[in-house]
C-alpha atoms as a PDB file:
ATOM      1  CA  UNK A   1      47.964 400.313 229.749  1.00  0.00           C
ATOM      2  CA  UNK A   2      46.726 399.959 233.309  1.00  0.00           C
ATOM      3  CA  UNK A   3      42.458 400.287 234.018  1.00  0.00           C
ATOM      4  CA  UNK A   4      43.162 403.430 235.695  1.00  0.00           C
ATOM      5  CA  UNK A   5      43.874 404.935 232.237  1.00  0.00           C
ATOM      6  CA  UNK A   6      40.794 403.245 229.975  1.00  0.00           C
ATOM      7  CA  UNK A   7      38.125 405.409 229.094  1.00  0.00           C
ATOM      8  CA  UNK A   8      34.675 404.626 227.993  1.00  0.00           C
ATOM      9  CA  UNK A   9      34.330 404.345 224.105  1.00  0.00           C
ATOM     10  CA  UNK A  10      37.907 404.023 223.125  1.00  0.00           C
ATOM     11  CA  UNK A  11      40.235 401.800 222.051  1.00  0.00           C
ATOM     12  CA  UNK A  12      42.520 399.525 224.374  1.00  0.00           C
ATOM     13  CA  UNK A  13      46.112 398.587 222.422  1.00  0.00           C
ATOM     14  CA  UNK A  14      46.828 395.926 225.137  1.00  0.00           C
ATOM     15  CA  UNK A  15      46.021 395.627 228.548  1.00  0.00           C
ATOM     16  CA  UNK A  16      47.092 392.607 231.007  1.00  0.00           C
ATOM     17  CA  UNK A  17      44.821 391.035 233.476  1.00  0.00           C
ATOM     18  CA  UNK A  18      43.993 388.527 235.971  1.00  0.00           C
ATOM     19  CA  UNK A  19      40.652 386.960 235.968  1.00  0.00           C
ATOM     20  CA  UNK A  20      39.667 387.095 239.546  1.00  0.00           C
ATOM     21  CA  UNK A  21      35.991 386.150 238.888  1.00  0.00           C
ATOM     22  CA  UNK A  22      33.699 384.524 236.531  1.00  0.00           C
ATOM     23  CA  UNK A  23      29.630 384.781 235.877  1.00  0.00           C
ATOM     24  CA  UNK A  24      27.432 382.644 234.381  1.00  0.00           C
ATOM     25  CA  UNK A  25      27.606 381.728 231.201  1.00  0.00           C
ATOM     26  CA  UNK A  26      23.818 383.160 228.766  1.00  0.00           C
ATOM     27  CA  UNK A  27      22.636 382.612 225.546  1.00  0.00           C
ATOM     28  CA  UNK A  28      21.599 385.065 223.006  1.00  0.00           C
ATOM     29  CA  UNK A  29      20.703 385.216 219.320  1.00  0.00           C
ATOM     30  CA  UNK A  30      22.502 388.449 216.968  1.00  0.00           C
ATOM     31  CA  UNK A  31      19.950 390.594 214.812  1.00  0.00           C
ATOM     32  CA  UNK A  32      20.878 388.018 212.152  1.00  0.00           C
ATOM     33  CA  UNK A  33      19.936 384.794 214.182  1.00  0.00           C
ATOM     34  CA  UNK A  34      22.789 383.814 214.757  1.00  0.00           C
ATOM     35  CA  UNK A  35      23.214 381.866 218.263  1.00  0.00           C
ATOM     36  CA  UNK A  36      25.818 383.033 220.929  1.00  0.00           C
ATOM     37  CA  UNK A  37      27.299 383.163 224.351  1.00  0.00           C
ATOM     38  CA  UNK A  38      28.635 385.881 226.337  1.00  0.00           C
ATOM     39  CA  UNK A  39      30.274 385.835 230.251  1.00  0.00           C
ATOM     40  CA  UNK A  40      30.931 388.588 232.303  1.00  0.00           C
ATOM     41  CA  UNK A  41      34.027 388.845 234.327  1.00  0.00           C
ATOM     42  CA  UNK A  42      36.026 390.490 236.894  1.00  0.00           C
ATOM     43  CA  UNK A  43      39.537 391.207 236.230  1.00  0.00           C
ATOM     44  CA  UNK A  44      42.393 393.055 238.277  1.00  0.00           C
ATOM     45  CA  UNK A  45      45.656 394.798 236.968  1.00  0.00           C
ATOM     46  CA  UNK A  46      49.157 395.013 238.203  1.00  0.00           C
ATOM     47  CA  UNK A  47      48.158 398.601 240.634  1.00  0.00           C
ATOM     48  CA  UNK A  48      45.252 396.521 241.947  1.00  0.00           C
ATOM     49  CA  UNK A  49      42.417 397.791 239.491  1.00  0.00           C
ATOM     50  CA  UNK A  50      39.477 396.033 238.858  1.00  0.00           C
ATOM     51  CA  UNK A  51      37.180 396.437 235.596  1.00  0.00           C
ATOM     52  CA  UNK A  52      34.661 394.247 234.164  1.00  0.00           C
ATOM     53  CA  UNK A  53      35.448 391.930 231.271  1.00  0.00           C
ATOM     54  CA  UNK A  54      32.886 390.610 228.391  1.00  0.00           C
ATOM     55  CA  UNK A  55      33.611 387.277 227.309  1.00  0.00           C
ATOM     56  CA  UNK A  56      32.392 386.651 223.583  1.00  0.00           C
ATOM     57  CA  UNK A  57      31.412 383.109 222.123  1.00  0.00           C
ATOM     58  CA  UNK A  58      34.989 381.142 222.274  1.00  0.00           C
ATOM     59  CA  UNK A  59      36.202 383.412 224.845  1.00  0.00           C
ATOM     60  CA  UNK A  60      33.848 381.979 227.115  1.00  0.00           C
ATOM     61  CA  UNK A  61      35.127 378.190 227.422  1.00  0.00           C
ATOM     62  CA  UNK A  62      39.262 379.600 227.208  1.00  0.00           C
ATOM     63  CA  UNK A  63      39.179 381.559 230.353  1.00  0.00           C
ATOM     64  CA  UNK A  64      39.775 380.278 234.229  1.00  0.00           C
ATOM     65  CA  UNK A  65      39.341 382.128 237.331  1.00  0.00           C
ATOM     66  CA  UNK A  66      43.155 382.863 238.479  1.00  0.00           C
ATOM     67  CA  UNK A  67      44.344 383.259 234.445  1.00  0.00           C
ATOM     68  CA  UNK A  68      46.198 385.802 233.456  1.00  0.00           C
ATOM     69  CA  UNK A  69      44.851 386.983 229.994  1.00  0.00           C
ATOM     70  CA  UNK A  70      45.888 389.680 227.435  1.00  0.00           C
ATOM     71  CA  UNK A  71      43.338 391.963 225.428  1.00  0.00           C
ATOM     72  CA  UNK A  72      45.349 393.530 222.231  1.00  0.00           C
ATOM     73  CA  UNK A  73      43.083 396.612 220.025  1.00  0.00           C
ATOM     74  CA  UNK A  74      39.924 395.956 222.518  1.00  0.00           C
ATOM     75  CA  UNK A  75      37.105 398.406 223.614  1.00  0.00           C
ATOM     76  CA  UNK A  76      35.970 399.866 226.024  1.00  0.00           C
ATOM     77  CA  UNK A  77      32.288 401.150 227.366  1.00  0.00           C
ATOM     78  CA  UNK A  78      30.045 401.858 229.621  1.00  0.00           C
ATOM     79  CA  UNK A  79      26.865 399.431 230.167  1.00  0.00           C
ATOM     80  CA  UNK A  80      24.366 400.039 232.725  1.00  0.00           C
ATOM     81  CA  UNK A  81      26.465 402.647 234.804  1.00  0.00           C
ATOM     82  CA  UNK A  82      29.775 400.326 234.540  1.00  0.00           C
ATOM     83  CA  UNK A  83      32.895 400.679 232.661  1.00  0.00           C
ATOM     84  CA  UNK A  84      33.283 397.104 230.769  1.00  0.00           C
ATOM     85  CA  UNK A  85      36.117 396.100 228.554  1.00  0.00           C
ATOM     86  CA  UNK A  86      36.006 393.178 225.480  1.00  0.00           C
ATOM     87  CA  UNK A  87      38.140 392.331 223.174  1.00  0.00           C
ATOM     88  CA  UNK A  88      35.707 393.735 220.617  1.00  0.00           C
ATOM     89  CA  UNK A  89      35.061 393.510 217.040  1.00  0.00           C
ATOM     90  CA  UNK A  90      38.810 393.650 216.166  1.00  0.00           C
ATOM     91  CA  UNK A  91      40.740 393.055 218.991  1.00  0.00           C
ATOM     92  CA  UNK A  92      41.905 389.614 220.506  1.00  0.00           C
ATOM     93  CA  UNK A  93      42.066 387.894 224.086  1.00  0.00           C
ATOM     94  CA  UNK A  94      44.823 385.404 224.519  1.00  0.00           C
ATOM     95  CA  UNK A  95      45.541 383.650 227.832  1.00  0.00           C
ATOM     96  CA  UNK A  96      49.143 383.813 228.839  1.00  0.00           C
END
């Protein structure tokens, strides 16, 4: 799949992409009060696409600027006008 063909609120089989750029790392706490950390990210494709990327909890430390990463049965949505990817509930990110 290539981020010219992801569409908000569906499922991503696998996509492969660079991380190009990476935010700041926050805090937050679940409904359940549970403590975690989230990153943003901007990623680019193959055809020169460029999506945002959520990092969740150990996602966060196992990513690098310049990596090339793989997202297998992730999501993606739109939040606050933007089309964002993760490797959701299910899914997985490995770095390559």
């Amino acid at each position: 799949m290539m981020i010219k063909d992801i569409e908000p609120n569906r499922t991503i089989e696998e996509i492969q992409l660079t991380i190009d750029e990476l935010g700041e790392i926050r805090k937050y706490i679940t409904k359940w009060g549970a403590d975690g950390r989230v990153r943003d990210a901007t990623a680019s494709d193959s055809s020169g696409g460029k999506v945002k990327v959520s990092l969740w909890n150990d996602e966060v430390e196992m990513v690098e600027a310049g990596q090339k990463v793989v997202i297998r049965n992730g999501y993606a949505k739109v939040w606050n006008g933007e089309l964002q990817i993760s490797s959701g509930r299910y899914g997985k990110l490995t770095v390559q």
